[in-house]
Protein backbone atom coordinates (compact mmCIF):
# COMPACT_ATOMS: atom_id res chain seq x y z
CA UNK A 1 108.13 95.79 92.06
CA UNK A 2 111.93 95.26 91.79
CA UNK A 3 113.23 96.55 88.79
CA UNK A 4 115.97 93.59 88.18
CA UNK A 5 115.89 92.23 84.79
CA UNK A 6 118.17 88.92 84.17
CA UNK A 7 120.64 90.62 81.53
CA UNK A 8 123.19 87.97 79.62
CA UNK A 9 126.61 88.78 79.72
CA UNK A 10 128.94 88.97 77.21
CA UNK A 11 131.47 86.22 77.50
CA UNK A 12 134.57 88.24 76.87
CA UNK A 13 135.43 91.52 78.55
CA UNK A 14 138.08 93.87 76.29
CA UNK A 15 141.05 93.83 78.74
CA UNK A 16 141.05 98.55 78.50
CA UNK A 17 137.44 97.25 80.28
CA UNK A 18 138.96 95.74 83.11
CA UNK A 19 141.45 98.69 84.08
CA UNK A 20 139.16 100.27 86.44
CA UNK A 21 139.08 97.31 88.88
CA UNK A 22 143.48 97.10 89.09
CA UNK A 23 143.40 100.93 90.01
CA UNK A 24 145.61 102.46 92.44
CA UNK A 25 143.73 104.86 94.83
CA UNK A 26 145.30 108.62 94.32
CA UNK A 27 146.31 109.38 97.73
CA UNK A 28 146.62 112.93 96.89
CA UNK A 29 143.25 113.65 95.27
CA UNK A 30 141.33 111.68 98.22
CA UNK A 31 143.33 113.74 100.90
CA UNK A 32 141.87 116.99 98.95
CA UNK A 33 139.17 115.55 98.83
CA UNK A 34 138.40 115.09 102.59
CA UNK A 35 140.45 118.29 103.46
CA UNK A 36 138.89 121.12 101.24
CA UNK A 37 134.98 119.90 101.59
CA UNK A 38 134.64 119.37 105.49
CA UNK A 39 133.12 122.53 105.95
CA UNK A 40 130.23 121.50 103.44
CA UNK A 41 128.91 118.22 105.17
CA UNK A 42 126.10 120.10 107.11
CA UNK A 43 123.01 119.92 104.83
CA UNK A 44 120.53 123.18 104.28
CA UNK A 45 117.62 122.70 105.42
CA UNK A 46 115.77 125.56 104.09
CA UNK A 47 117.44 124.11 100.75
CA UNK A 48 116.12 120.65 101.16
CA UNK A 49 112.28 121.95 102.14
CA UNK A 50 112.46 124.54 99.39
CA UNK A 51 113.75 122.68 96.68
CA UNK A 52 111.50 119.60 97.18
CA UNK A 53 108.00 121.24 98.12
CA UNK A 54 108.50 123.37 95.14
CA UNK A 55 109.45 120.31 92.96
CA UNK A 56 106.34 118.26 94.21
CA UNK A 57 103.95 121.45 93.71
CA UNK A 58 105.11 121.85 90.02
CA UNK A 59 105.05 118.50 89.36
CA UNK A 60 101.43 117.61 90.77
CA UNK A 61 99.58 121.28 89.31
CA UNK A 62 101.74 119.87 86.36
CA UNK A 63 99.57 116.38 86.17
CA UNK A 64 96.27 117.70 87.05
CA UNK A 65 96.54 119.96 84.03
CA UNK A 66 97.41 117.16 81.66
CA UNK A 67 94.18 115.13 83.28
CA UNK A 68 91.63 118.60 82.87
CA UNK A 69 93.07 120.21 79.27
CA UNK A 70 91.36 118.36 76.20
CA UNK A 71 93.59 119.63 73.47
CA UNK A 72 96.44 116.63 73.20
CA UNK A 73 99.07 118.94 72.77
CA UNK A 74 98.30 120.70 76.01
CA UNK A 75 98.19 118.20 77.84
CA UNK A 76 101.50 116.60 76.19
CA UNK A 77 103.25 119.77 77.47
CA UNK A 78 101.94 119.70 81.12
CA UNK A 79 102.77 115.88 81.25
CA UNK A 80 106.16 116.52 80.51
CA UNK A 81 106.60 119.41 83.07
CA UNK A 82 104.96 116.91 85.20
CA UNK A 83 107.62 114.48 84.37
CA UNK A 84 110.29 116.70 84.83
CA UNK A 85 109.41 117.80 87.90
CA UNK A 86 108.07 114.65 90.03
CA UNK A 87 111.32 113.13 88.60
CA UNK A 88 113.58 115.86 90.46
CA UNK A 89 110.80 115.54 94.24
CA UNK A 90 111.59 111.38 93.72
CA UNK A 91 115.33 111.90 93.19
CA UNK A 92 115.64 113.16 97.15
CA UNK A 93 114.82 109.42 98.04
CA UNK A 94 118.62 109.55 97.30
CA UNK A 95 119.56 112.09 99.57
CA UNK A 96 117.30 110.06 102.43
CA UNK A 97 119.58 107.52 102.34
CA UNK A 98 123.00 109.99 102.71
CA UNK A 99 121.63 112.39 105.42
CA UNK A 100 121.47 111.49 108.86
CA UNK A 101 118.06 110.73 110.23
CA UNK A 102 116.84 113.90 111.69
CA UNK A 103 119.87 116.08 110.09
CA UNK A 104 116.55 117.66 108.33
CA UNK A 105 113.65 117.36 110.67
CA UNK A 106 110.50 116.20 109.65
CA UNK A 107 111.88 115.51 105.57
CA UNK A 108 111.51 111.45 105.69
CA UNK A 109 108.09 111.57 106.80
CA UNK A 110 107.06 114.30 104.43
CA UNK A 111 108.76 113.29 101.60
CA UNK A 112 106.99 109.69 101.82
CA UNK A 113 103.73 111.45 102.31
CA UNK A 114 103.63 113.61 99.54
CA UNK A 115 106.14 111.85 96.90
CA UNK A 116 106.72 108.47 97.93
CA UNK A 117 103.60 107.04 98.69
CA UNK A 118 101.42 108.93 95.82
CA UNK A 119 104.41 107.60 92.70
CA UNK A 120 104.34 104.02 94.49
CA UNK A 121 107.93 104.31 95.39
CA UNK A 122 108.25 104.90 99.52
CA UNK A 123 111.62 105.19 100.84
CA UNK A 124 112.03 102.21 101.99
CA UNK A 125 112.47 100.71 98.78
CA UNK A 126 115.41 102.61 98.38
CA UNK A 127 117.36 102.69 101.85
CA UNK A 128 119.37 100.05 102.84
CA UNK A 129 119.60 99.23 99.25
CA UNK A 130 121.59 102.17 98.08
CA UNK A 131 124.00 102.18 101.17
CA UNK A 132 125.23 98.56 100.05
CA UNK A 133 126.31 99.87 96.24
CA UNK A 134 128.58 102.52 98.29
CA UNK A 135 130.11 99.70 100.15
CA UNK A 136 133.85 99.22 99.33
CA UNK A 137 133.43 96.10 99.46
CA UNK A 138 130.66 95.43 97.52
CA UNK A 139 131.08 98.17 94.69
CA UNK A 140 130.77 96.42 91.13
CA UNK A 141 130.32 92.86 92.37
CA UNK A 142 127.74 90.51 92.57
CA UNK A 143 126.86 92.03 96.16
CA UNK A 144 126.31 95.24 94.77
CA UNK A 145 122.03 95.72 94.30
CA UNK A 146 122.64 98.51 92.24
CA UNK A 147 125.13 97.37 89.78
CA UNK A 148 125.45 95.15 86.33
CA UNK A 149 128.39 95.29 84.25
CA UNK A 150 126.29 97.09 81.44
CA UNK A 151 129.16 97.44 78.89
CA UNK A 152 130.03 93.64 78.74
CA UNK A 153 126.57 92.74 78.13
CA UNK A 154 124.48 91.84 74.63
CA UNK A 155 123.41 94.97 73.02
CA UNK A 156 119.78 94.35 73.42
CA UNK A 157 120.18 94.31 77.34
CA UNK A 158 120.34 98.25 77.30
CA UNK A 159 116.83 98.79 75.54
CA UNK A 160 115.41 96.35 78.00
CA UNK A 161 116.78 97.80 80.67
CA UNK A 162 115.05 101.09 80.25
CA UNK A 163 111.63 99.46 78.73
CA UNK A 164 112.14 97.51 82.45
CA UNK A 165 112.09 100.91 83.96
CA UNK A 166 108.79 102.42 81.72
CA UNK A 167 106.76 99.46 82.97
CA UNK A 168 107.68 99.53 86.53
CA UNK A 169 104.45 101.78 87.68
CA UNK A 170 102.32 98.97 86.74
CA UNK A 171 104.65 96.32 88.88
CA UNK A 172 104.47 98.41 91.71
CA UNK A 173 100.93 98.68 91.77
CA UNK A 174 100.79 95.05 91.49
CA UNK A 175 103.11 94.78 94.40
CA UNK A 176 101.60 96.82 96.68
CA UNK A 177 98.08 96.27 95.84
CA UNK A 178 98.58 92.65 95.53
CA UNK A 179 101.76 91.15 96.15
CA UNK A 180 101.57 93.29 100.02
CA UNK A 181 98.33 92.40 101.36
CA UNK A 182 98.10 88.32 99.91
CA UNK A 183 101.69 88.03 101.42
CA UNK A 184 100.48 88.95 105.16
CA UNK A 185 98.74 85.30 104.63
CA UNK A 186 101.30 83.57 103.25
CA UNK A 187 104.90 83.78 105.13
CA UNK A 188 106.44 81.85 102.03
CA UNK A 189 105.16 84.78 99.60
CA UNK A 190 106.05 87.61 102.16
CA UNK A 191 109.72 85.79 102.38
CA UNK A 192 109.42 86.04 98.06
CA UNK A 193 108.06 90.11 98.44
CA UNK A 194 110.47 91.32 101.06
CA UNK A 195 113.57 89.58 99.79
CA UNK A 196 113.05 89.88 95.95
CA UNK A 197 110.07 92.53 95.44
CA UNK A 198 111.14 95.49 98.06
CA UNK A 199 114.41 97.18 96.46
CA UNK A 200 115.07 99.74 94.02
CA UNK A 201 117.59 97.52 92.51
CA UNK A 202 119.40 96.33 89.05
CA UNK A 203 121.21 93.19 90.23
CA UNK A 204 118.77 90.34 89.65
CA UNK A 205 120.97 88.38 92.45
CA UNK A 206 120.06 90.54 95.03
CA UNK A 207 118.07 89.48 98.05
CA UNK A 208 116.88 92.37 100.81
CA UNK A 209 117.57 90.87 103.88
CA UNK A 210 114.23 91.12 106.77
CA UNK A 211 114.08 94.56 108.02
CA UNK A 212 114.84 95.02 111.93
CA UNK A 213 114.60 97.22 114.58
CA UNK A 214 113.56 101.21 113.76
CA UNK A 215 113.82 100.36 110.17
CA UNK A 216 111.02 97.53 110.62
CA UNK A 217 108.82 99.73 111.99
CA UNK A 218 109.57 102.70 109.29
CA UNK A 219 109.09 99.96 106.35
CA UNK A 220 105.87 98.69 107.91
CA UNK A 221 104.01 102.20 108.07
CA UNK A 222 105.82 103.16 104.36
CA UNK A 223 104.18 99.75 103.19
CA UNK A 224 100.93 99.90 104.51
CA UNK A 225 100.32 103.20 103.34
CA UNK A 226 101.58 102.66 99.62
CA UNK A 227 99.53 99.34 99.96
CA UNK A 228 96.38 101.44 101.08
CA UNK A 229 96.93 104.24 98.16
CA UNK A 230 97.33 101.57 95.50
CA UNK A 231 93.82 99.67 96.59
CA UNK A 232 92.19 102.99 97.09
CA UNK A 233 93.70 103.81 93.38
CA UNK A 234 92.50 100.41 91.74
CA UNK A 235 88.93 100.43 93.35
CA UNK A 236 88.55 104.11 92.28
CA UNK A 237 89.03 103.33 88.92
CA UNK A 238 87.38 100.30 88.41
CA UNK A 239 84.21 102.09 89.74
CA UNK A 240 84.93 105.14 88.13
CA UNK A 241 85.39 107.73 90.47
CA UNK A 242 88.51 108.45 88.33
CA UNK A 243 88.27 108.52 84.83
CA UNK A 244 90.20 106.20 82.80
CA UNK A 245 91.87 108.74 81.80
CA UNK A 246 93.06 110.31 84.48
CA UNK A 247 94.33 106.98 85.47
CA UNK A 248 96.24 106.61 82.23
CA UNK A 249 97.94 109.88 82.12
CA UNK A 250 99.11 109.30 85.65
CA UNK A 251 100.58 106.38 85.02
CA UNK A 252 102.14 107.49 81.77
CA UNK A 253 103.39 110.64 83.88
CA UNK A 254 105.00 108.05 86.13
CA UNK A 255 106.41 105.66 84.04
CA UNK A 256 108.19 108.76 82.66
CA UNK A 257 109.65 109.60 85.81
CA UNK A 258 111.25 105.98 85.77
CA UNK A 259 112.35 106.09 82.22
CA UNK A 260 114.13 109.37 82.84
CA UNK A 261 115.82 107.96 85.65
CA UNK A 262 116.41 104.81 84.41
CA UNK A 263 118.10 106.58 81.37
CA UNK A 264 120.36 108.61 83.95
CA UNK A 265 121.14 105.41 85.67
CA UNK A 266 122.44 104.29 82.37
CA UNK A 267 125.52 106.62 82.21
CA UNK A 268 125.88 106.98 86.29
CA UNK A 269 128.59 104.63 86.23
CA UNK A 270 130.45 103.48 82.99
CA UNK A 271 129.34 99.84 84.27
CA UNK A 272 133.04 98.40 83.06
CA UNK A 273 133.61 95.65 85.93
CA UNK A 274 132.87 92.42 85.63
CA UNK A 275 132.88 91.31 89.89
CA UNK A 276 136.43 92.19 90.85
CA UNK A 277 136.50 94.17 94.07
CA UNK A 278 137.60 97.77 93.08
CA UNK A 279 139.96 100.12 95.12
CA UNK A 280 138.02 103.59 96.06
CA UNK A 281 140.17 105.56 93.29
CA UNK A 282 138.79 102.76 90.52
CA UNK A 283 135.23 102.69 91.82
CA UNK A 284 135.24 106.67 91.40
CA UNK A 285 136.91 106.65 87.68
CA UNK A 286 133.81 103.77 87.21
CA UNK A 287 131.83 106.75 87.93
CA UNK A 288 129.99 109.87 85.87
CA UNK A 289 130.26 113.69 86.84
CA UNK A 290 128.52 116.09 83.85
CA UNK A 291 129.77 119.34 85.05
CA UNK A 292 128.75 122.78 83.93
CA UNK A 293 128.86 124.29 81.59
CA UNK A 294 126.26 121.63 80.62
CA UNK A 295 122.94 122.45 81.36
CA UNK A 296 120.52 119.62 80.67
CA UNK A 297 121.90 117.75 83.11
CA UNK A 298 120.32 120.23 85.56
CA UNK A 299 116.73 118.28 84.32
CA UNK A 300 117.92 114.75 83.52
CA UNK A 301 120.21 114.01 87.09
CA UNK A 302 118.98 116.51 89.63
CA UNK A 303 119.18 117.01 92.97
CA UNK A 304 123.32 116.48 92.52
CA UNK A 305 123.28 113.79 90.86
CA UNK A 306 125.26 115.05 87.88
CA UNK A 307 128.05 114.81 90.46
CA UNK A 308 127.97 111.33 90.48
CA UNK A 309 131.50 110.42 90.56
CA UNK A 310 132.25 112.77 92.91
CA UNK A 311 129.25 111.27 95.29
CA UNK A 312 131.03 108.03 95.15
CA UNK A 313 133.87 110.09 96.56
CA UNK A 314 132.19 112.06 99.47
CA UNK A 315 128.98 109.96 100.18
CA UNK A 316 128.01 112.24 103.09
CA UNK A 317 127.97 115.84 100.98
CA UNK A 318 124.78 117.72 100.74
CA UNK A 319 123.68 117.86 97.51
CA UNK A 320 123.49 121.49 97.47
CA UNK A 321 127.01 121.41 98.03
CA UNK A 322 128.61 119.29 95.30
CA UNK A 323 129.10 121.93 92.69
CA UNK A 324 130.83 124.07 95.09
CA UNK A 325 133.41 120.92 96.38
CA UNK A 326 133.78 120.31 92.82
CA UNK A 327 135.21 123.70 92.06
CA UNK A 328 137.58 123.77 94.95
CA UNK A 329 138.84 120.17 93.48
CA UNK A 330 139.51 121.35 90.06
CA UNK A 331 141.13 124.42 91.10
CA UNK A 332 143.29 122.66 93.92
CA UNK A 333 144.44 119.10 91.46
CA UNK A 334 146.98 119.96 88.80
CA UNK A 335 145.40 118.65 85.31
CA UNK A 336 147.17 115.64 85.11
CA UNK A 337 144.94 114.57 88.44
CA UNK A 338 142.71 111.54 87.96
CA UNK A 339 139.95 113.51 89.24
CA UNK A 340 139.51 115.33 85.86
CA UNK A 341 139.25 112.01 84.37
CA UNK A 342 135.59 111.52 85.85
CA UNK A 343 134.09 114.38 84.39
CA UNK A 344 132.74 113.78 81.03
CA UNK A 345 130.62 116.21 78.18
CA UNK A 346 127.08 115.10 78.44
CA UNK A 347 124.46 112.41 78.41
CA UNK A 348 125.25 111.43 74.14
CA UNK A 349 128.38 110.84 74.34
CA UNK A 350 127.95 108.22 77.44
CA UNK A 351 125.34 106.25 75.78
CA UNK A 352 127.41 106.17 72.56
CA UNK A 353 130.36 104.84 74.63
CA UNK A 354 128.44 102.25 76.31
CA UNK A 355 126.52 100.91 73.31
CA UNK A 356 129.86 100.75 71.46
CA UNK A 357 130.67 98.79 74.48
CA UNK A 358 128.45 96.23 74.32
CA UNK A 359 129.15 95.67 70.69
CA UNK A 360 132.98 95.84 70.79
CA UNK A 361 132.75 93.16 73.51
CA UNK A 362 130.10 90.89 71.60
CA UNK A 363 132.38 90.73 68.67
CA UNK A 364 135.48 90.49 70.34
């Protein structure tokens, strides 16, 4: 299931808010940009298969210890591993839709097989959405799927918008054990599940367009599978070939996975435009990077994703290769640069800054 939520905006935007969007790109950090990092652009394989398998294998021994140990705080403990580590196999769905199809032979396919179909969340769901929030044109507007003007909103619109997130396991097995199979019978409700009910997304305005060509035929075998896995999940339950319990912890295990990313989602971008088309320079200074010599953000935005400014910046860099581009940036721009101006301390002092936000511009 789409996780959109209809959020309320705040009526009046604090004009420091709206900087962002009348940003001048910095001609001089994008050329450095482009000219120290082009011999990073080839993904690792041996990276990408390493770091995922491992990732899946943790995470899954991980779950099936919380569902065998009896004493709670055992199973707590593996749960959270389990959390922790299925969070950082999902967060490649990411990287599918950045590397070129076949760049990593074999990934796409495995990856849905052993992460995206078992967690409910194939790939599908994700490309094609993602590519449009990198479009210049479409950064921070209404066009974007993956953006909401977060700190202009009500201050209750950020606690929904990670409880949104916690319940999502249970939409998606609605959708795909539901919502997928009635709509093959119904063209108006498979018009309703494709367009509204088949994205990744935070922009309740979005509408996924009908797949075509190669990408038809990848979202119909991604679909029928998760579609098949949910049924096959449901009926096992319900006659109790797995226990209740089981069931529960594995969908508490998930809907931790989505709260976790749903809470680095939160401080990915600073969320301060309100629809105004944003130069590259603004949509970057829009965006997060939590640098070393942080660690936690190793566990809460893996897989790169601490970097997220500088993604914005260099869409088509590895993730195994961000720290190293970000290095040769900070040593190459002088300290007045913009560039520094992305990196911030950790995940606190973002969520402080945002809620402050939201309250600054609901009083304003």
């Amino acid at each position: 299931m789409s996780e959109a939520v209809i959020l309320e905006r705040t009526s009046v935007a604090a004009p420091a808010q709206r900087e962002p969007a009348r940003a001048l790109d910095d001609a001089a950090m994008l050329k450095a940009a482009a000219k120290l990092t082009r011999d990073l652009n080839v993904p690792n394989a041996r990276i990408y298969w390493a770091d995922m398998l491992g990732s899946a294998l943790l995470g899954y021994a991980a779950l099936f210890a919380a569902m065998a140990l009896r004493p709670a705080w055992l199973a707590v403990g593996c749960g959270l591993v389990a959390v922790l580590a299925l969070y950082r196999a999902g967060s490649f769905i990411h990287e599918l839709t950045h590397i070129k199809k076949g760049a990593v032979k074999g990934f796409r396919f495995t990856w849905n097989l052993i992460v995206g179909v078992p967690l409910l969340v194939p790939s599908f769901m994700y490309e094609g959405v993602h590519n449009q929030h990198h479009a210049k044109r479409y950064y921070g507007t209404v066009d974007d799927p993956e953006y909401l003007p977060l700190a202009l909103m009500h201050p209750w619109t950020l606690p929904l918008f990670l409880i949104a997130a916690a319940l999502a396991p249970f939409g998606m097995l609605i959708r795909f054990g539901i919502l997928a199979p009635l709509s093959l019978l119904s063209p108006r409700l498979r018009s309703v599940v494709v367009g509204r009910y088949s994205g990744l997304q935070i922009n309740p305005k979005f509408v996924r367009p009908k797949p075509e060509g190669e990408f038809a035929r990848d979202w119909a075998w991604q679909e029928a599978a998760a579609s098949v896995w949910a049924i096959a999940l449901l009926a096992m339950v319900a006659t109790g070939v797995i226990p209740l319990r089981a069931f529960l912890i594995f969908l508490g295990v998930s809907a931790g996975v989505m709260f976790l990313n749903q809470v680095r989602t939160l401080v990915a971008h600073l969320w301060e435009n309100d629809g105004e088309p944003m130069s590259v320079t603004a949509q970057f200074l829009d965006s997060v990077n939590v640098p070393p010599p942080g660690t936690l953000p190793a566990l809460w935005a893996p897989v790169g994703l601490r970097y997220h400014a500088l993604h914005h910046l260099l869409p088509g860099l590895p993730y195994h290769a961000l720290g190293e581009a970000h290095r040769r940036l900070c040593s190459e721009l002088e300290s007045g640069s913009v560039y520094h101006a992305s990196s911030h301390r950790g995940l606190s002092p973002l969520v402080v800054r945002l809620a402050a936000s939201t309250w600054r511009g609901r009083h304003e």
